[in-house]
N, C-alpha and C. Protein backbone atom coordinates (compact mmCIF):
# COMPACT_ATOMS: atom_id res chain seq x y z
N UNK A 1 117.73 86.08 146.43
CA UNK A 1 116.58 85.43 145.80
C UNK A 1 115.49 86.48 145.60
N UNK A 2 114.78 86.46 144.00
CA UNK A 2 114.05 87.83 144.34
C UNK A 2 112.61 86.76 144.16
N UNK A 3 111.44 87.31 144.48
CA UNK A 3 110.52 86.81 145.05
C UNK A 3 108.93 87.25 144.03
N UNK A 4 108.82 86.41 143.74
CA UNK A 4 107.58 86.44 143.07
C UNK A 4 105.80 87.29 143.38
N UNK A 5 105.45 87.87 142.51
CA UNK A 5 103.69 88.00 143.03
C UNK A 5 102.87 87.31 142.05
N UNK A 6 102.04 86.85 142.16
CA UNK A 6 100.67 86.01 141.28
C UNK A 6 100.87 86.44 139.80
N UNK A 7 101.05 87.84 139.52
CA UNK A 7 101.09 88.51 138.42
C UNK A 7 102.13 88.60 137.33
N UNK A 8 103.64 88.69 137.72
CA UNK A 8 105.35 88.40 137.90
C UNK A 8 105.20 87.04 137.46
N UNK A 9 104.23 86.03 137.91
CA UNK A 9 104.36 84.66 137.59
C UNK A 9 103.69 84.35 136.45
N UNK A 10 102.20 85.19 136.33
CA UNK A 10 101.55 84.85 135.33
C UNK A 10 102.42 85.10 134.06
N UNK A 11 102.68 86.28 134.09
CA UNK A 11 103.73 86.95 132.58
C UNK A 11 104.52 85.89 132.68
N UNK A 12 104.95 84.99 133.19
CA UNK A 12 105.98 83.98 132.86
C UNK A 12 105.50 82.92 131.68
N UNK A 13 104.10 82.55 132.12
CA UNK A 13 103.91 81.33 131.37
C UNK A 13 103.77 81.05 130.35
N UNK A 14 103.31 82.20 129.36
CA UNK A 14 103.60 82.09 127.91
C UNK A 14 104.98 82.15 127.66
N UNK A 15 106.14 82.22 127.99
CA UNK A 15 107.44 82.29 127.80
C UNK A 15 107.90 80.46 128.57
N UNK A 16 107.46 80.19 129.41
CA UNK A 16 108.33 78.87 129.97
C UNK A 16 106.81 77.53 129.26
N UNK A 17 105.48 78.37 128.67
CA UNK A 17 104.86 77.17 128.37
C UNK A 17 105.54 76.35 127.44
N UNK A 18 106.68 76.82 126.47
CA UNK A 18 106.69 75.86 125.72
C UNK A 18 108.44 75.12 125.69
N UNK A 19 109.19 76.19 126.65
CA UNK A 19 110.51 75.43 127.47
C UNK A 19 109.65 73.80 128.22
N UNK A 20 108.14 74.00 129.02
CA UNK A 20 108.58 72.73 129.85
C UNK A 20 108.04 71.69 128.69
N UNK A 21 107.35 72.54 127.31
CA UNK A 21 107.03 71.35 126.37
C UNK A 21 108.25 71.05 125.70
N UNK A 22 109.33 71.43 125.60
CA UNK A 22 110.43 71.16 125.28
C UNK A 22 110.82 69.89 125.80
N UNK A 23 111.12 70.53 127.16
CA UNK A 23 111.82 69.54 128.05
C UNK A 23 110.86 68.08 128.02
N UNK A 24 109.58 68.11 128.22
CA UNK A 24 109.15 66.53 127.85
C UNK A 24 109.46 66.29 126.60
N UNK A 25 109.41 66.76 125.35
CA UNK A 25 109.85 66.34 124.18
C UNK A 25 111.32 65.77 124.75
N UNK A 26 112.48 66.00 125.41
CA UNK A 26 113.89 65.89 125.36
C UNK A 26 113.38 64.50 126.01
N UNK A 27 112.99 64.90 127.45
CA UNK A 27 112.54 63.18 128.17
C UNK A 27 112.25 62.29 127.62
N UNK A 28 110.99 62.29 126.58
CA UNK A 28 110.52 61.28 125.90
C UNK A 28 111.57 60.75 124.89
N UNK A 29 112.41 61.54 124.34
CA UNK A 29 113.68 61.13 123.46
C UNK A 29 114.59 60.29 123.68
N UNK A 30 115.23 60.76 125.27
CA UNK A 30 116.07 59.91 126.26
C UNK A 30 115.13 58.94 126.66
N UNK A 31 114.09 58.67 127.12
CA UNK A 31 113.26 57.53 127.36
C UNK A 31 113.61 56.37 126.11
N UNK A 32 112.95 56.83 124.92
CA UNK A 32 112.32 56.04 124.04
C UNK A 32 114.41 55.62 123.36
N UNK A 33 115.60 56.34 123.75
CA UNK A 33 116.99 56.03 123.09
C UNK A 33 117.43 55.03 124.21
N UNK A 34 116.70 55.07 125.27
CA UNK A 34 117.33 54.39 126.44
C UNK A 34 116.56 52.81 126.24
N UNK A 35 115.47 52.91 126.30
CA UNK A 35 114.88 51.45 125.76
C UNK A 35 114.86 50.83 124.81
N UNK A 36 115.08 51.68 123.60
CA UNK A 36 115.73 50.92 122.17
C UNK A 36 116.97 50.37 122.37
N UNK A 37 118.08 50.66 123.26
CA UNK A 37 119.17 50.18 123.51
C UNK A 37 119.35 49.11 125.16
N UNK A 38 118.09 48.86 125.28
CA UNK A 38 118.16 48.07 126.73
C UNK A 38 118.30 46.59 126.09
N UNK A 39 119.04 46.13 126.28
CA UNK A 39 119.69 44.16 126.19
C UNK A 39 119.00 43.78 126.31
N UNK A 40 117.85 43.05 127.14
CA UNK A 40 116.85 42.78 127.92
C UNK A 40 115.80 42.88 126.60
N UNK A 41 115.20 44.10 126.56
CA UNK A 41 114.36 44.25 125.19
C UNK A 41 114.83 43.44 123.84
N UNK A 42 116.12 44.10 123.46
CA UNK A 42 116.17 43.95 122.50
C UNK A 42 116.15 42.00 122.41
N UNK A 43 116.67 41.42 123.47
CA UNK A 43 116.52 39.94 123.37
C UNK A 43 114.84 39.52 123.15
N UNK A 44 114.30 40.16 123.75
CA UNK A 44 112.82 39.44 123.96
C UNK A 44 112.13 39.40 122.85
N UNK A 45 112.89 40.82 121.58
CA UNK A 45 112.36 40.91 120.67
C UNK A 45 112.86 39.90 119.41
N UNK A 46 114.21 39.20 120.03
CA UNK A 46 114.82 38.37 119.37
C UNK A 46 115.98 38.95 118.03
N UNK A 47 116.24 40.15 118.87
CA UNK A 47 117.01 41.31 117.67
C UNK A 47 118.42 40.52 118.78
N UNK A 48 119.54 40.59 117.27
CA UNK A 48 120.78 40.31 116.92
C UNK A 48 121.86 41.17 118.12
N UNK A 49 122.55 40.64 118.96
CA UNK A 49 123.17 41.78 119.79
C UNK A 49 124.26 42.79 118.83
N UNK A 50 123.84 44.54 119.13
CA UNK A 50 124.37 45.05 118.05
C UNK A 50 125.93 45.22 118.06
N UNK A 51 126.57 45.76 117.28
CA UNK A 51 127.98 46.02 117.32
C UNK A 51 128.21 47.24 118.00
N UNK A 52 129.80 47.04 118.90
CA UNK A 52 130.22 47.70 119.97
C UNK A 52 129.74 49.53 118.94
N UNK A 53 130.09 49.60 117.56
CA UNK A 53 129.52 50.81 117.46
C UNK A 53 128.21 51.21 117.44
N UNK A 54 127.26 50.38 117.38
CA UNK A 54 126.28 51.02 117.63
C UNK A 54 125.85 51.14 118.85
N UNK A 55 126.14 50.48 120.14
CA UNK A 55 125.95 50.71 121.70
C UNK A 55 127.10 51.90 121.84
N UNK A 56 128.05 52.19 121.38
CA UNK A 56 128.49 53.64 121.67
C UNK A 56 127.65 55.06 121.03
N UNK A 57 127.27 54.57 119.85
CA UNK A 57 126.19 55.75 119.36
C UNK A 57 124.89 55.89 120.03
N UNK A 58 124.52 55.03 120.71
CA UNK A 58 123.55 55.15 121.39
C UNK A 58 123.80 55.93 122.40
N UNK A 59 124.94 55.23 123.19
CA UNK A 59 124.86 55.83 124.29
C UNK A 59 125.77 57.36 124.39
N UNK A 60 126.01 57.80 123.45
CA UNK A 60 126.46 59.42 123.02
C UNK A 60 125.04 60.15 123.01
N UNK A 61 124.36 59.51 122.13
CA UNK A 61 122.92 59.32 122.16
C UNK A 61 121.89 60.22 123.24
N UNK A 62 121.91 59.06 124.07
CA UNK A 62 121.88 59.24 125.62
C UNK A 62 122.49 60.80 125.77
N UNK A 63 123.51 60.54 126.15
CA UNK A 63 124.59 61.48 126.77
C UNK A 63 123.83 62.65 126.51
N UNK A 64 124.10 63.42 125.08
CA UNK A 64 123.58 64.26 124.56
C UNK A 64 122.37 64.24 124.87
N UNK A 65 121.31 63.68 124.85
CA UNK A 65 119.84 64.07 125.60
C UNK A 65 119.79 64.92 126.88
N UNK A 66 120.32 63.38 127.53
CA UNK A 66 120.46 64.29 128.96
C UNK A 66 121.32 65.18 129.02
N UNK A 67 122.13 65.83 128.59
CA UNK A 67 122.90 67.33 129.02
C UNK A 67 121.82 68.30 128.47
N UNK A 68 121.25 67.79 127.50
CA UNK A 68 120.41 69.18 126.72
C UNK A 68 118.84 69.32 127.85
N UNK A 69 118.46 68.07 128.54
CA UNK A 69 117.76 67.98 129.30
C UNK A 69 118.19 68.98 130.23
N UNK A 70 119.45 68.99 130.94
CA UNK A 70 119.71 69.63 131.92
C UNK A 70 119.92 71.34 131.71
N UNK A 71 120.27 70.94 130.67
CA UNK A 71 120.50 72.41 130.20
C UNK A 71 118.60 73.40 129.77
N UNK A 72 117.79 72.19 130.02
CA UNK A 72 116.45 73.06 129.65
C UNK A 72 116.21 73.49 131.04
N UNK A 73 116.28 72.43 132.00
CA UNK A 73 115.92 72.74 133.38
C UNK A 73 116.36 73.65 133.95
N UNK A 74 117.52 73.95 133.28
CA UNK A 74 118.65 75.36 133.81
C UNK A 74 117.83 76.42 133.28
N UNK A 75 117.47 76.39 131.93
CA UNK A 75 117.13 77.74 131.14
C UNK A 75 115.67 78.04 131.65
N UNK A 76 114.80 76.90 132.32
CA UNK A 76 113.71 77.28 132.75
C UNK A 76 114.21 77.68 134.21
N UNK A 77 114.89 77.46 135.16
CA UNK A 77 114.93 78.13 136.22
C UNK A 77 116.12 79.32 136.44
N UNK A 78 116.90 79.90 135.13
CA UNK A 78 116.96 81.08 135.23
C UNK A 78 116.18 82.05 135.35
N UNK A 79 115.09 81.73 135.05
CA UNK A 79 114.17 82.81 135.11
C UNK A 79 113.39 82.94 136.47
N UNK A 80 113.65 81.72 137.34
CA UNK A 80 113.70 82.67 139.27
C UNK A 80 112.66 81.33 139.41
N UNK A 81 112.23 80.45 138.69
CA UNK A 81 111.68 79.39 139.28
C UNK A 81 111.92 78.23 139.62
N UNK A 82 111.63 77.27 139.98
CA UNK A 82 112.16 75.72 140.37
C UNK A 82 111.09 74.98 139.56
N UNK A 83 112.22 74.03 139.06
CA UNK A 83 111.21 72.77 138.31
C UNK A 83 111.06 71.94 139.77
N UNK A 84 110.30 71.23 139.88
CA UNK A 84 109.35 70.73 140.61
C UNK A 84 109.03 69.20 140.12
N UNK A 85 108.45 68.68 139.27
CA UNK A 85 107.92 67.63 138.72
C UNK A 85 108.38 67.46 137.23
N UNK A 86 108.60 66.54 136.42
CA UNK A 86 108.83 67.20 135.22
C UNK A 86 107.96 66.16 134.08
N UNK A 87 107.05 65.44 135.29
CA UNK A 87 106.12 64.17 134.53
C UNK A 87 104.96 65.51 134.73
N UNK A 88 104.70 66.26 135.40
CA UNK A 88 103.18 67.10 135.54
C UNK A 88 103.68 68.38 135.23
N UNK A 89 104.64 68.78 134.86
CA UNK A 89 105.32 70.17 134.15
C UNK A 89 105.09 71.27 135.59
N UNK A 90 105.50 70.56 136.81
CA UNK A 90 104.89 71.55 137.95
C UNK A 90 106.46 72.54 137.95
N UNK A 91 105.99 74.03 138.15
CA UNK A 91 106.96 74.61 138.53
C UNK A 91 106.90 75.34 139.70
N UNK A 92 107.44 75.54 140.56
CA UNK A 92 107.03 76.95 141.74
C UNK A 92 107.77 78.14 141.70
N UNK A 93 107.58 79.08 142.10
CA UNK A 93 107.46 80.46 141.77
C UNK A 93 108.00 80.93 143.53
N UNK A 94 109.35 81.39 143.71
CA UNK A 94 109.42 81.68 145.43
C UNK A 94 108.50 83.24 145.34
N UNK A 95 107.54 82.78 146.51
CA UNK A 95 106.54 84.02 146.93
C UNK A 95 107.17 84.69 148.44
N UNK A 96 106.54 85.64 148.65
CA UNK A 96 105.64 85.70 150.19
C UNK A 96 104.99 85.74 150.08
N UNK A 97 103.77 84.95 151.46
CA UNK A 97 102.64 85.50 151.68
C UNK A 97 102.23 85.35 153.33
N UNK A 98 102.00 86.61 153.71
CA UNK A 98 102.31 87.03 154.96
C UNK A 98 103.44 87.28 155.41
N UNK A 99 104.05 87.53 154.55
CA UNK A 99 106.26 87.97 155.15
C UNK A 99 106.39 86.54 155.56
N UNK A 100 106.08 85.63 155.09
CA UNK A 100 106.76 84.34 155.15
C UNK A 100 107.00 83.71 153.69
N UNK A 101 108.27 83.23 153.41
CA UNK A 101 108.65 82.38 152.04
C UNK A 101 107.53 81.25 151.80
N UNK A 102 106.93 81.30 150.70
CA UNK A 102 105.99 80.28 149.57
C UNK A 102 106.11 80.49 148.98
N UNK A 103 106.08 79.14 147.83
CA UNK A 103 106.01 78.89 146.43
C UNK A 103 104.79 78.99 146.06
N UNK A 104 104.34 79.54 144.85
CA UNK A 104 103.63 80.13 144.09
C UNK A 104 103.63 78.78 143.14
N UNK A 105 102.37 77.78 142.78
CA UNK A 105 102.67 76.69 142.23
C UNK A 105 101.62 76.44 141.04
N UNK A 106 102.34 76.14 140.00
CA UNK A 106 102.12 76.20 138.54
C UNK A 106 102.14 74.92 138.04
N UNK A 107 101.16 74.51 136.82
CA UNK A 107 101.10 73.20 136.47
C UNK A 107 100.92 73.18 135.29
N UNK A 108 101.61 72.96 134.29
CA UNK A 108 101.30 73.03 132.91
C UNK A 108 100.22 72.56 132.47
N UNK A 109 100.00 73.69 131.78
CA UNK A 109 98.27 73.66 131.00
C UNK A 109 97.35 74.39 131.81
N UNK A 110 97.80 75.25 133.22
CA UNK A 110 97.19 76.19 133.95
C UNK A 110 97.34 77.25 132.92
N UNK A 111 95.90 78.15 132.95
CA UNK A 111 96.01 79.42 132.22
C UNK A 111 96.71 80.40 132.92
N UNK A 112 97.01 80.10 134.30
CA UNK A 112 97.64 81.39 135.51
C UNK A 112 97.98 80.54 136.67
N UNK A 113 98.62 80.90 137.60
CA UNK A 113 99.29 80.44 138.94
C UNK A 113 97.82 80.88 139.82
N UNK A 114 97.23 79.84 140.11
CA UNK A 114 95.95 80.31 140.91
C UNK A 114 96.33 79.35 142.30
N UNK A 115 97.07 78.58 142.70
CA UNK A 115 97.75 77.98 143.83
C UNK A 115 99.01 78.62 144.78
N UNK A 116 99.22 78.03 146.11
CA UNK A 116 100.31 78.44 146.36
C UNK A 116 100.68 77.08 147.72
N UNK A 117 101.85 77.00 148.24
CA UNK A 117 101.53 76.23 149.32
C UNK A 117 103.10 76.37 150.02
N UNK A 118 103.42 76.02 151.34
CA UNK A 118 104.58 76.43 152.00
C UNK A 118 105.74 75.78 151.34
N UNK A 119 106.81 76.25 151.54
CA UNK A 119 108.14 75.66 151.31
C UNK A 119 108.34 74.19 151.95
N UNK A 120 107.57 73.78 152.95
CA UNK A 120 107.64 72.63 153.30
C UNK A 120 106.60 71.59 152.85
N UNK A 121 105.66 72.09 152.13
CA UNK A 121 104.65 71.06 151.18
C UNK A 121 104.62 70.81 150.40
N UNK A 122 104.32 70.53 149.39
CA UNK A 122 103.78 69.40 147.96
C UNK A 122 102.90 69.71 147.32
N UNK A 123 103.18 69.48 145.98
CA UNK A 123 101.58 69.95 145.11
C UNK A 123 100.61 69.37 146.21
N UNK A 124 100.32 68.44 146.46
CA UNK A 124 99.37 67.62 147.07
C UNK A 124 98.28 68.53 147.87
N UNK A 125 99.46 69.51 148.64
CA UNK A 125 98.74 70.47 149.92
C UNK A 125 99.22 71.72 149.37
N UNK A 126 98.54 71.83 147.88
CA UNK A 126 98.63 73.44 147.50
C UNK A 126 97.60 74.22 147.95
N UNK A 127 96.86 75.45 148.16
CA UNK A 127 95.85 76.07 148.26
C UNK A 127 95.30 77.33 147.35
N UNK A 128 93.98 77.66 147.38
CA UNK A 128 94.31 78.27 146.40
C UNK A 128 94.49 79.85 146.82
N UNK A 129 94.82 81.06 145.86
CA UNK A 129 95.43 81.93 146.36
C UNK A 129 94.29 82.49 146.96
């Protein structure tokens, strides 16, 4: 595992700012293909139950979202970070600080990684650097 500094992280974010805007674009896609095809809805709206081909195109639909989803989360943490949240675009960054392992913690729409907090905490109990 190679290990991050404040700086190593910053140069990241113009390169992953617009992978994690990706990835909510993909979410919101699979969201909004998953509730156009929920039974439930579509009754309340008083829409016709559709034909077996169109609940298979949907749900290819689906399918295809989420692999390309997964496949963003992959392409953003090749690059040595962990997605984290993917409703607050949080990512962490493995640090040291003090020769002990921390994440270095990033929040989309931060201009720089100005947080950090232990491997055993939460955005919640980030601090700042």
């Amino acid at each position: 595992m190679s290990f991050f500094s404040p700086e190593k992280a910053d140069d990241l974010i113009p390169v992953l700012t617009p992978l994690v805007e990706r990835l909510w674009q993909l979410r919101r896609q699979l969201a909004i293909t998953l509730l156009e095809e929920d039974p439930l809805l579509r009754r309340g709206r008083g829409a016709q139950r559709a034909p077996a081909t169109e609940h298979r195109a949907a749900g290819e639909r689906a399918a295809s979202l989420h692999a390309e989803l997964i496949r963003m989360i992959g392409r953003i943490e090749a690059y040595g970070c962990v997605v984290k949240d993917l409703d607050l675009g949080l990512l962490d960054f493995p640090a040291l600080r003090g020769g002990r392992p921390v994440f270095l913690c990033w929040k989309a729409g931060e201009a720089a990684v100005t947080h950090w907090h232990g491997t055993d905490e939460t955005f919640a109990e980030r601090k700042l650097l």
